[in-house]
N, C-alpha and C. Protein backbone atom coordinates (compact mmCIF):
# COMPACT_ATOMS: atom_id res chain seq x y z
N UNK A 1 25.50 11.49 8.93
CA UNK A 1 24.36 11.66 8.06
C UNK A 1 23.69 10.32 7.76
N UNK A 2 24.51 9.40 7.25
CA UNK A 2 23.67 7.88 7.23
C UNK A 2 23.36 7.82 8.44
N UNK A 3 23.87 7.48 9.63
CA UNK A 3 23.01 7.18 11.25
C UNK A 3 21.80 7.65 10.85
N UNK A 4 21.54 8.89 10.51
CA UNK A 4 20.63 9.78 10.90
C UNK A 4 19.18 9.23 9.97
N UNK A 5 19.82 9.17 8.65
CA UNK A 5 18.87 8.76 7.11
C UNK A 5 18.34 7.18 7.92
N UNK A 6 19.62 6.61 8.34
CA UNK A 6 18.88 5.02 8.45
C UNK A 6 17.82 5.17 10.07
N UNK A 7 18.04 6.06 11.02
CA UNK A 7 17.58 6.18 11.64
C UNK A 7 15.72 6.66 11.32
N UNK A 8 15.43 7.57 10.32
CA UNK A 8 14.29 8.26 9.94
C UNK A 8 13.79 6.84 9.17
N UNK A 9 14.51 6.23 8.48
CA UNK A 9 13.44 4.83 7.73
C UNK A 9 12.95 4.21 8.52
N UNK A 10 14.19 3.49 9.51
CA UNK A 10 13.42 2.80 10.33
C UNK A 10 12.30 3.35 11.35
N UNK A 11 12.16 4.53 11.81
CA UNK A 11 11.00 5.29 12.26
C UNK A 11 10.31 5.36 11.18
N UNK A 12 10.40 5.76 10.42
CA UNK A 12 9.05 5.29 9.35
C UNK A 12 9.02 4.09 9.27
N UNK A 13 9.71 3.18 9.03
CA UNK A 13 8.92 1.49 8.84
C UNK A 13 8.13 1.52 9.88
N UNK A 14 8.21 1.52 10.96
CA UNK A 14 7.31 1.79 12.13
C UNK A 14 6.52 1.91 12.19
N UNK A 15 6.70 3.40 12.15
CA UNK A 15 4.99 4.12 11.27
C UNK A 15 3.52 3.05 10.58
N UNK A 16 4.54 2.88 9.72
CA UNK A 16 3.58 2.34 8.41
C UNK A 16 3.17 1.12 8.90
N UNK A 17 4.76 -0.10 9.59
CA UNK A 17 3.94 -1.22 10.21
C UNK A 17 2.66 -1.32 11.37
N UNK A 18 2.92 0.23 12.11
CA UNK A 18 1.54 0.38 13.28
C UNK A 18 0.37 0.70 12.19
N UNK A 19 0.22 1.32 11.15
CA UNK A 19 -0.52 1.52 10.62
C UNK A 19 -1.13 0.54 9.69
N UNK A 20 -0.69 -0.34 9.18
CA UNK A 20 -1.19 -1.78 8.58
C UNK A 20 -1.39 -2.42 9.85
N UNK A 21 -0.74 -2.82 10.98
CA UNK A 21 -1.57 -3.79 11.43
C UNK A 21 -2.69 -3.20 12.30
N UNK A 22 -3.05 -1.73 12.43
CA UNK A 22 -4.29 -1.44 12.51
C UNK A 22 -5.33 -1.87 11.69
N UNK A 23 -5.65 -1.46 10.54
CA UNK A 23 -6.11 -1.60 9.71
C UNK A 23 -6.15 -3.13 8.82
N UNK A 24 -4.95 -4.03 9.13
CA UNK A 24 -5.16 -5.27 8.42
C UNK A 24 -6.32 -6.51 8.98
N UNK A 25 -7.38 -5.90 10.03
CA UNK A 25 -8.18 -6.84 10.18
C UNK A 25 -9.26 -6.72 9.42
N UNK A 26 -9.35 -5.83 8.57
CA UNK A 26 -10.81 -5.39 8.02
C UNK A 26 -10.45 -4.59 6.54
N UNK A 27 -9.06 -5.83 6.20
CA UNK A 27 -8.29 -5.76 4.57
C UNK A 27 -8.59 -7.25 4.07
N UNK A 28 -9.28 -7.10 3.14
CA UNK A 28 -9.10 -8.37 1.74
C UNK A 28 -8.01 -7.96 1.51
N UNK A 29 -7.12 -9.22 0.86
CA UNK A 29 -5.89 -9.33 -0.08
C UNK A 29 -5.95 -7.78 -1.58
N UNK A 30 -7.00 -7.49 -1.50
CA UNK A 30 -6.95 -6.59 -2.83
C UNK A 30 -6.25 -4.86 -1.90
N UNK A 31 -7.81 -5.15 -1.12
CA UNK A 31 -7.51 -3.93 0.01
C UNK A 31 -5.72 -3.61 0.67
N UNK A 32 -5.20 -4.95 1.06
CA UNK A 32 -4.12 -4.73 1.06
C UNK A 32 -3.27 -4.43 0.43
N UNK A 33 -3.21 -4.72 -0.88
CA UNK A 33 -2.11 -4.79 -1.44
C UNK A 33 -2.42 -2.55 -2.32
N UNK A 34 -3.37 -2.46 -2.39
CA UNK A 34 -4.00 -1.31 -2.77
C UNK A 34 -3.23 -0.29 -1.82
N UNK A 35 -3.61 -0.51 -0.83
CA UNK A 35 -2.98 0.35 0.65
C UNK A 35 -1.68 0.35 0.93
N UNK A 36 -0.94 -0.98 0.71
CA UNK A 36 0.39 -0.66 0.67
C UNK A 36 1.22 0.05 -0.74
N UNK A 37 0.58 -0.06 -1.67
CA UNK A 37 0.96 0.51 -3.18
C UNK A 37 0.65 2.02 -2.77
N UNK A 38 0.08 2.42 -2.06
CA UNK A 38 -0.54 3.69 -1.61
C UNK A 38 0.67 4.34 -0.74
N UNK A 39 0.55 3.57 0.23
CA UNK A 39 2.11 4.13 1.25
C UNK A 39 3.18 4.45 0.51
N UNK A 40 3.77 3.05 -0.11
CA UNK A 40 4.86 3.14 -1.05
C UNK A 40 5.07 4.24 -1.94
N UNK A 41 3.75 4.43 -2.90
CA UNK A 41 4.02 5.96 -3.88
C UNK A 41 4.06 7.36 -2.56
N UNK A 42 3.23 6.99 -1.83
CA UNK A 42 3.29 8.80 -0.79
C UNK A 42 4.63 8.68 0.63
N UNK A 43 5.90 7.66 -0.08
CA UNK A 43 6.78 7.42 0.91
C UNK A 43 7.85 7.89 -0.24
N UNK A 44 7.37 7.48 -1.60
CA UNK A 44 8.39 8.20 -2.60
C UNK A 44 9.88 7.19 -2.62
N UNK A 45 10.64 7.52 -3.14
CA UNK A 45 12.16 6.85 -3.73
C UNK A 45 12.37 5.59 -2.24
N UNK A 46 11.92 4.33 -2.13
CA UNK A 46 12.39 3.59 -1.68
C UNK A 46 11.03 3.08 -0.38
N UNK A 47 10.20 3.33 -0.87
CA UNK A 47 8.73 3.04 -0.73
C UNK A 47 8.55 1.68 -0.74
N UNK A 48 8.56 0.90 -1.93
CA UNK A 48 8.14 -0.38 -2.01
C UNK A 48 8.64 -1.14 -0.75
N UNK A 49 10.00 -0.90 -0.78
CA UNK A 49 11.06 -1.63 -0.15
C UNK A 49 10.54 -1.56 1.35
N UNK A 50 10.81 -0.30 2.10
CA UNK A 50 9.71 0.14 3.22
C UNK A 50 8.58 -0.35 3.82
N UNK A 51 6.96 -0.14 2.72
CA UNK A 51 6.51 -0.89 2.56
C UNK A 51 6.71 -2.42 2.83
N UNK A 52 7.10 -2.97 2.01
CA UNK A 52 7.01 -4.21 2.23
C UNK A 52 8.32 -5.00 3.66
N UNK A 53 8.91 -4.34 3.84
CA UNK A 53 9.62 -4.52 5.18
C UNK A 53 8.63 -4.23 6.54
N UNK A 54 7.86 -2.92 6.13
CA UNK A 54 6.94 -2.73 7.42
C UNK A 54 5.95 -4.12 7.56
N UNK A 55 5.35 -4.38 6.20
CA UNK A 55 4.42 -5.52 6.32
C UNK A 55 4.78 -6.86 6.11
N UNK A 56 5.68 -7.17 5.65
CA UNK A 56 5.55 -8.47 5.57
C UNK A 56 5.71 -8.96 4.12
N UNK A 57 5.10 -7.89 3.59
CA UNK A 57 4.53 -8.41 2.32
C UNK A 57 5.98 -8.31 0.90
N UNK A 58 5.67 -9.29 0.35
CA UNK A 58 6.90 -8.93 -1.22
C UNK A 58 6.90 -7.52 -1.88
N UNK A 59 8.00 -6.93 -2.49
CA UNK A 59 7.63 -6.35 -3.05
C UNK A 59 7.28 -6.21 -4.53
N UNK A 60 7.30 -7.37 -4.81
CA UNK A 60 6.01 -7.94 -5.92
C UNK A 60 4.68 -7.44 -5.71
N UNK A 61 4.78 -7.76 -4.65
CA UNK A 61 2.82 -7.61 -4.27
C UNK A 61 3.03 -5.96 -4.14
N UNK A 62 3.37 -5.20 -3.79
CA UNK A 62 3.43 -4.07 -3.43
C UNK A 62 3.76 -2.94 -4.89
N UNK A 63 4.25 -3.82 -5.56
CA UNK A 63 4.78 -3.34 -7.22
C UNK A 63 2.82 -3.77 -8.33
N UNK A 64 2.40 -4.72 -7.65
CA UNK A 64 1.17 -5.24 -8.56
C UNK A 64 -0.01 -3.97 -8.18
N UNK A 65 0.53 -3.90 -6.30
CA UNK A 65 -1.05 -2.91 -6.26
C UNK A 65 -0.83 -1.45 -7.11
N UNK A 66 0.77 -1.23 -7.30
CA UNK A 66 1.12 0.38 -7.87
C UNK A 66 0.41 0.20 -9.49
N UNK A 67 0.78 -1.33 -9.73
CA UNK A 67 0.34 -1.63 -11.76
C UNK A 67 -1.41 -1.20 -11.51
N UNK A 68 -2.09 -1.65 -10.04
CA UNK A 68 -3.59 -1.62 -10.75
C UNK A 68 -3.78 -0.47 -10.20
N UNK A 69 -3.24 0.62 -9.01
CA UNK A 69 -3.77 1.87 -9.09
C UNK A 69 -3.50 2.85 -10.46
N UNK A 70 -2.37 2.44 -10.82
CA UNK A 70 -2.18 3.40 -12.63
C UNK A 70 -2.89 2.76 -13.74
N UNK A 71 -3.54 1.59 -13.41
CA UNK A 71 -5.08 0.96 -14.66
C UNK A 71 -5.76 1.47 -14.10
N UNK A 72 -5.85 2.29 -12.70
CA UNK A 72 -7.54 2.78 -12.57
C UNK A 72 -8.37 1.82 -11.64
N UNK A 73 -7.78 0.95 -11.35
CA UNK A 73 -8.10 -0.28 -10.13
C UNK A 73 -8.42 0.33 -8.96
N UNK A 74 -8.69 1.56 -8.50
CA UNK A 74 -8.52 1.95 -6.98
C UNK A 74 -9.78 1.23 -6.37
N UNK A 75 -10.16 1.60 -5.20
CA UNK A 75 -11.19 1.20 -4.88
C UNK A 75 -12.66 2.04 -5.32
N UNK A 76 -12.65 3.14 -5.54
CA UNK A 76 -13.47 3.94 -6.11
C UNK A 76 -14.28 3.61 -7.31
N UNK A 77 -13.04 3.38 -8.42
CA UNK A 77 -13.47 2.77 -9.42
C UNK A 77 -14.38 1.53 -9.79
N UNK A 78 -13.78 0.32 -8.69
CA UNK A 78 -14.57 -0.73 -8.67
C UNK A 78 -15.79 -0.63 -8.13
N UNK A 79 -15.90 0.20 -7.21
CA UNK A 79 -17.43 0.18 -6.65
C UNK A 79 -18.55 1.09 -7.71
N UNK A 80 -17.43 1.99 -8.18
CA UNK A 80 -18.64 2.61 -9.61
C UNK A 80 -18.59 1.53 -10.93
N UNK A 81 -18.15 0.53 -10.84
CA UNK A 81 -18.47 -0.05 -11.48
C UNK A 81 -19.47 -1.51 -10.95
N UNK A 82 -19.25 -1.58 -9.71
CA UNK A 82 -20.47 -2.45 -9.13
C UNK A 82 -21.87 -1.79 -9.20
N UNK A 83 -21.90 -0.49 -8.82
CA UNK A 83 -22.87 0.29 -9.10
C UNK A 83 -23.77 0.08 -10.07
N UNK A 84 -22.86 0.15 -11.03
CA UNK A 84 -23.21 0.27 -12.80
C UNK A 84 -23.99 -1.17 -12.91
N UNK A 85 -23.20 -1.79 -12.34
CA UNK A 85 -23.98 -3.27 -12.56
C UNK A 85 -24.94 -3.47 -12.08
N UNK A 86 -25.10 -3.40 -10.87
CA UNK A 86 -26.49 -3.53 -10.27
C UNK A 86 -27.86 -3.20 -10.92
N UNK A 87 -27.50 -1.45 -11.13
CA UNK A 87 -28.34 -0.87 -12.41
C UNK A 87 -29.04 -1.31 -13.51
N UNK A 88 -28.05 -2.17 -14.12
CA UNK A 88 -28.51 -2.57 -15.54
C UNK A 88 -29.59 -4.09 -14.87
């Protein structure tokens, strides 16, 4: 049963590392860290860790993007609030 469990992570680290370094040419540092906080919560109990093994990245950085998607930081938000600005 462990073979098997450690076998499915590391096929998912995989995963996730083909999938960031698709996508990491046309990531700002915010974008990144947003996207991997993203993987990590929809990878569930041992995410961060994952995460940040697939990329490279700490899982500090990967723990900061989870703090600003639960303030409301997503990317959505900021652009309705660039919006807003422009406006005024």
């Amino acid at each position: 049963m462990f073979l098997t469990l450690s076998r499915r992570m590391n096929q998912q680290v995989a995963l996730t590392k083909e999938k960031y370094e698709s996508l990491v040419p046309v990531f700002n540092e915010r974008m990144r860290r947003l996207w991997a906080a993203t993987e990590a919560r929809a990878l569930g109990r041992g995410g961060i860790t994952q995460v940040a093994r697939a990329t490279g990245m700490a899982r500090a950085t990967v723990r900061a993007g989870l703090r600003e998607l639960r303030a409301g930081g997503g990317v959505e938000s900021r652009r309705g609030a660039l919006a807003l600005a422009r406006k005024q």
